[in-house]
Protein backbone atom coordinates (compact mmCIF):
# COMPACT_ATOMS: atom_id res chain seq x y z
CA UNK A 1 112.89 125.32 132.46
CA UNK A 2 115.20 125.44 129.49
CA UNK A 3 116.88 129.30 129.30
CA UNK A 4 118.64 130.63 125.81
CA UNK A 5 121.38 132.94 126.69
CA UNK A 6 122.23 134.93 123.64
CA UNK A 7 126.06 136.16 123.53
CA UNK A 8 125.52 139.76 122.17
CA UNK A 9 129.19 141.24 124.35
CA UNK A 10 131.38 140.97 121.00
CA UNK A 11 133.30 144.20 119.83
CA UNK A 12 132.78 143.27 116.02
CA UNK A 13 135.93 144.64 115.31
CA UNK A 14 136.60 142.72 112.11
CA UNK A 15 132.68 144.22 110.99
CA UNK A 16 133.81 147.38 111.60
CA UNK A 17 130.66 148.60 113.10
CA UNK A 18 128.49 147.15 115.87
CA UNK A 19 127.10 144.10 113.36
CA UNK A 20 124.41 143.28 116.12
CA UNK A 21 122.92 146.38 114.73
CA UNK A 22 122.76 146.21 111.36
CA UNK A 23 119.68 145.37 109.05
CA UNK A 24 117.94 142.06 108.95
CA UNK A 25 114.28 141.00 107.68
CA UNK A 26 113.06 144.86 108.14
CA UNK A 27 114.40 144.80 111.52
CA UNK A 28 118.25 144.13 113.58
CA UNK A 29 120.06 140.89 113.66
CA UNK A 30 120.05 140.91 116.96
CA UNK A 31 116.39 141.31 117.12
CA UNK A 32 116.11 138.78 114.51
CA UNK A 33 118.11 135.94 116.81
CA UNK A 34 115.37 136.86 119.86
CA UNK A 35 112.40 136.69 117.25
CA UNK A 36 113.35 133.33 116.33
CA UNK A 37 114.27 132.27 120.09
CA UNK A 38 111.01 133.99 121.51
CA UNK A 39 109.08 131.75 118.55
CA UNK A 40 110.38 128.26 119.63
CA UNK A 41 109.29 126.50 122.73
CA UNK A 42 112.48 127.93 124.66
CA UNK A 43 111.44 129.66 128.27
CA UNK A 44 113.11 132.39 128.83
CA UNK A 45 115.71 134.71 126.70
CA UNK A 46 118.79 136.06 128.15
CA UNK A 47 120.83 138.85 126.34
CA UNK A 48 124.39 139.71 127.38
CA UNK A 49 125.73 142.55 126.38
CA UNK A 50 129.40 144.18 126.20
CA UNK A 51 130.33 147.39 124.30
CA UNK A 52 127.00 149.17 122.98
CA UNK A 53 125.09 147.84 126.15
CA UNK A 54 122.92 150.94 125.78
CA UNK A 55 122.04 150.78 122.26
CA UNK A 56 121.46 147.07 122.37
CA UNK A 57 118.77 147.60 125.53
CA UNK A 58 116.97 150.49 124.19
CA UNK A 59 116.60 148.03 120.85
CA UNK A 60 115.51 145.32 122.91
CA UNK A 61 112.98 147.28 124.85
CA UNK A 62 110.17 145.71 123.57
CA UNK A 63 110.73 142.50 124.12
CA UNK A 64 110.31 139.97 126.77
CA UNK A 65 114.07 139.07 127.42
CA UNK A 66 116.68 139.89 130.32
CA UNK A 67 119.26 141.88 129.13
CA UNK A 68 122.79 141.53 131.22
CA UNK A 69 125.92 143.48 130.74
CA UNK A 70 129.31 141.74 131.01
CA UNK A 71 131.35 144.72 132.05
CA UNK A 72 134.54 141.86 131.34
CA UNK A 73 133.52 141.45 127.36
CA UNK A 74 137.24 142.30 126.35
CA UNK A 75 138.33 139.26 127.99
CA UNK A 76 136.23 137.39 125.31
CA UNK A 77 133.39 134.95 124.43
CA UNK A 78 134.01 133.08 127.75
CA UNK A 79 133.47 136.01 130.09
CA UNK A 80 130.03 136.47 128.61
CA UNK A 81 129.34 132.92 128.53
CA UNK A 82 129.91 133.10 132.81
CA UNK A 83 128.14 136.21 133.13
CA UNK A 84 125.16 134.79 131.80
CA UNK A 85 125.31 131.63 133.30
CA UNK A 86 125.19 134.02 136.74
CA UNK A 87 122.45 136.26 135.41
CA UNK A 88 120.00 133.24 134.53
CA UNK A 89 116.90 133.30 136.79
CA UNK A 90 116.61 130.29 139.10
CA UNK A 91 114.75 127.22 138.14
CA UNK A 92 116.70 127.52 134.91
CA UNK A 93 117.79 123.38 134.36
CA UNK A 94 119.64 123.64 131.11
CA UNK A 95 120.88 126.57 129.09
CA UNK A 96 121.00 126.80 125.40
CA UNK A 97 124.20 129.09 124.23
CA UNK A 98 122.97 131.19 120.98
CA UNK A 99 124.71 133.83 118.95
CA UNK A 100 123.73 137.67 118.46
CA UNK A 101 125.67 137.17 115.56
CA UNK A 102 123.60 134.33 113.59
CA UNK A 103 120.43 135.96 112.41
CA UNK A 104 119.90 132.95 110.19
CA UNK A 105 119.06 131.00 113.24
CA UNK A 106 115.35 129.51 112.76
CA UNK A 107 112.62 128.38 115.60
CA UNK A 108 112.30 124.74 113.77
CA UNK A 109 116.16 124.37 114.44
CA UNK A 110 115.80 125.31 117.87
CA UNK A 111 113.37 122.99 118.68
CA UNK A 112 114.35 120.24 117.02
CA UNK A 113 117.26 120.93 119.62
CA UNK A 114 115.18 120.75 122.09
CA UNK A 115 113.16 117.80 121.68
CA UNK A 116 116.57 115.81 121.87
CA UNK A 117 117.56 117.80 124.87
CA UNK A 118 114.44 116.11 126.59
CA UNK A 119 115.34 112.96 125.76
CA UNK A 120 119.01 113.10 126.13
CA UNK A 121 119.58 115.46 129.10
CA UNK A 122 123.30 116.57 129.15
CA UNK A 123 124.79 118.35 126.12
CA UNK A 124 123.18 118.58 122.30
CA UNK A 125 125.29 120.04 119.54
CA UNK A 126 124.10 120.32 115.80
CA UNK A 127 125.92 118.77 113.21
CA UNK A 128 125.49 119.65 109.58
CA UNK A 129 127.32 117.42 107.38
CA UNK A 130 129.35 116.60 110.08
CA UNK A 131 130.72 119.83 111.47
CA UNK A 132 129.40 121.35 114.48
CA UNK A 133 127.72 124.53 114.92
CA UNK A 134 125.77 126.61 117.03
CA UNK A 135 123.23 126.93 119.25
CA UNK A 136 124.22 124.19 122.05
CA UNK A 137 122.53 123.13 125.30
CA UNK A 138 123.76 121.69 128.47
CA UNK A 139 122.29 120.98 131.30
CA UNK A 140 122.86 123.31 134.52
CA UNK A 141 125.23 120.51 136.23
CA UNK A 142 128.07 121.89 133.97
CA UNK A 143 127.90 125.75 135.00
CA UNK A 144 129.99 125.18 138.22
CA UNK A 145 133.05 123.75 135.81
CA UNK A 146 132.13 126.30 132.86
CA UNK A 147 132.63 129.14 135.44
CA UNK A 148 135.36 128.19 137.35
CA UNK A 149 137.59 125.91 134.36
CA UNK A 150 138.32 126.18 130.45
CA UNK A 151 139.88 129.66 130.97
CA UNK A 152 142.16 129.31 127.65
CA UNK A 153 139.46 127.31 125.47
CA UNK A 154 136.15 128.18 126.17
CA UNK A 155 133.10 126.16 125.84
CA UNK A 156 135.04 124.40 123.75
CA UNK A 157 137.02 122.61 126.59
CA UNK A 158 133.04 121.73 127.76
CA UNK A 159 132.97 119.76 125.02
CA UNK A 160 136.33 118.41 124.52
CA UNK A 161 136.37 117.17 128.20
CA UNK A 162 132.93 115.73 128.01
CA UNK A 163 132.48 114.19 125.30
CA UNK A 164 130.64 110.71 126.28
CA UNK A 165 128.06 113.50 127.27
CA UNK A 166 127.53 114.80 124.03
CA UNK A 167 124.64 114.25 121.53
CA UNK A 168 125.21 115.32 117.86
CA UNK A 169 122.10 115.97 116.31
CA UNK A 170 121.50 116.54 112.71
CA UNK A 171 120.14 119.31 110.76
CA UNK A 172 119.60 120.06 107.63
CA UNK A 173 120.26 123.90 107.10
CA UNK A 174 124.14 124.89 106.89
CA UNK A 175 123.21 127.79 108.60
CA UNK A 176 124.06 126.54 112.17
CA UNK A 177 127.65 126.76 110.90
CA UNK A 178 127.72 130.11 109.99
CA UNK A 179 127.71 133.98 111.88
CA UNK A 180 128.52 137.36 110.83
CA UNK A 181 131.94 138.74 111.30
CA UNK A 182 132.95 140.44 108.58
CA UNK A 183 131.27 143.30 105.94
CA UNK A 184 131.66 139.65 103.14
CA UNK A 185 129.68 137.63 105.49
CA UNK A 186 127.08 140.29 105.82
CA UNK A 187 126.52 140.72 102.33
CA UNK A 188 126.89 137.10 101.19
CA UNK A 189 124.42 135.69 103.48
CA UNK A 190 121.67 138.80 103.33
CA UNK A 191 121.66 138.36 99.52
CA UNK A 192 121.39 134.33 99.90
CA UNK A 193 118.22 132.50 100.90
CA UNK A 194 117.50 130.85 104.31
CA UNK A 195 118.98 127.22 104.48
């Protein structure tokens, strides 16, 4: 069972207003990210929350995804990365780290992820014209170190310390390199077309 955990715990101070919220495709972008996620062959969707936990739950209602809150979220990206990784249901053998923040997210890029995950079986990364971006899977024997290690550098210190692990795989949208923090980045990539 391959899990998505969706890090939604962000303050979105540089938006200005809670940017999981705001308009996208006639509905959220957070509810855009789970659309996407709950159309690809992913098996179960994970939410963690941080300030607006109660707006973001009554939003996501409706859908058929966990919803965790990471009462730590002002510690950063890391905290909710850990309470996730606690809050996934068991059985869960690899975890693919989204962002509430990337509503441009697609199901074909997901599972394109996740057909190399099943051959490759330890971390998978997308590259677009050679920079990486998000979402990334790992396999569940890296949650003991992710919880307990990386303190100053995130799941970035995953990745730096693991590197013969790694599988870059190639995509053709840009849009893997992108999210939304700022009021610019909201309007730019509303008004610009997918990919």
């Amino acid at each position: 069972m391959i899990c998505a955990m969706v890090l939604g715990g962000g303050k979105s101070e540089r938006m200005g207003t809670q940017k999981l919220l705001l308009p996208w495709a006639q509905k959220t972008v957070i509810e855009q990210v789970v659309d996407q996620l709950l159309a690809s062959r992913i098996d179960q969707v994970l939410v963690v929350t941080g300030q607006d936990h109660d707006r973001l739950q009554a939003v996501l209602s409706s859908y058929p995804v966990a919803v965790a809150y990471n009462d730590r979220y002002e510690h950063g990206m890391l905290s909710s990365v850990r309470c996730g990784l606690t809050a996934l249901p068991e059985g869960c053998q690899a975890v693919m780290v989204a962002l509430g923040d990337q509503p441009s997210l697609t199901s074909r890029t997901v599972n394109q992820l996740l057909d190399h995950f099943r051959t490759h079986g330890k971390i998978v990364v997308p590259v677009h014209q050679g920079k990486r971006g998000h979402p990334l899977i790992f396999s569940s024997v890296y949650i003991p170190s992710i919880q307990t290690q990386f303190d100053q550098m995130g799941l970035r210190g995953l990745l730096q310390t693991r590197e013969q692990d790694i599988l870059e795989v190639s995509v053709e949208s840009a849009d893997i390199l992108w999210d939304l923090d700022t009021p610019e980045d909201y309007q730019r990539h509303r008004e610009a077309p997918p990919g």
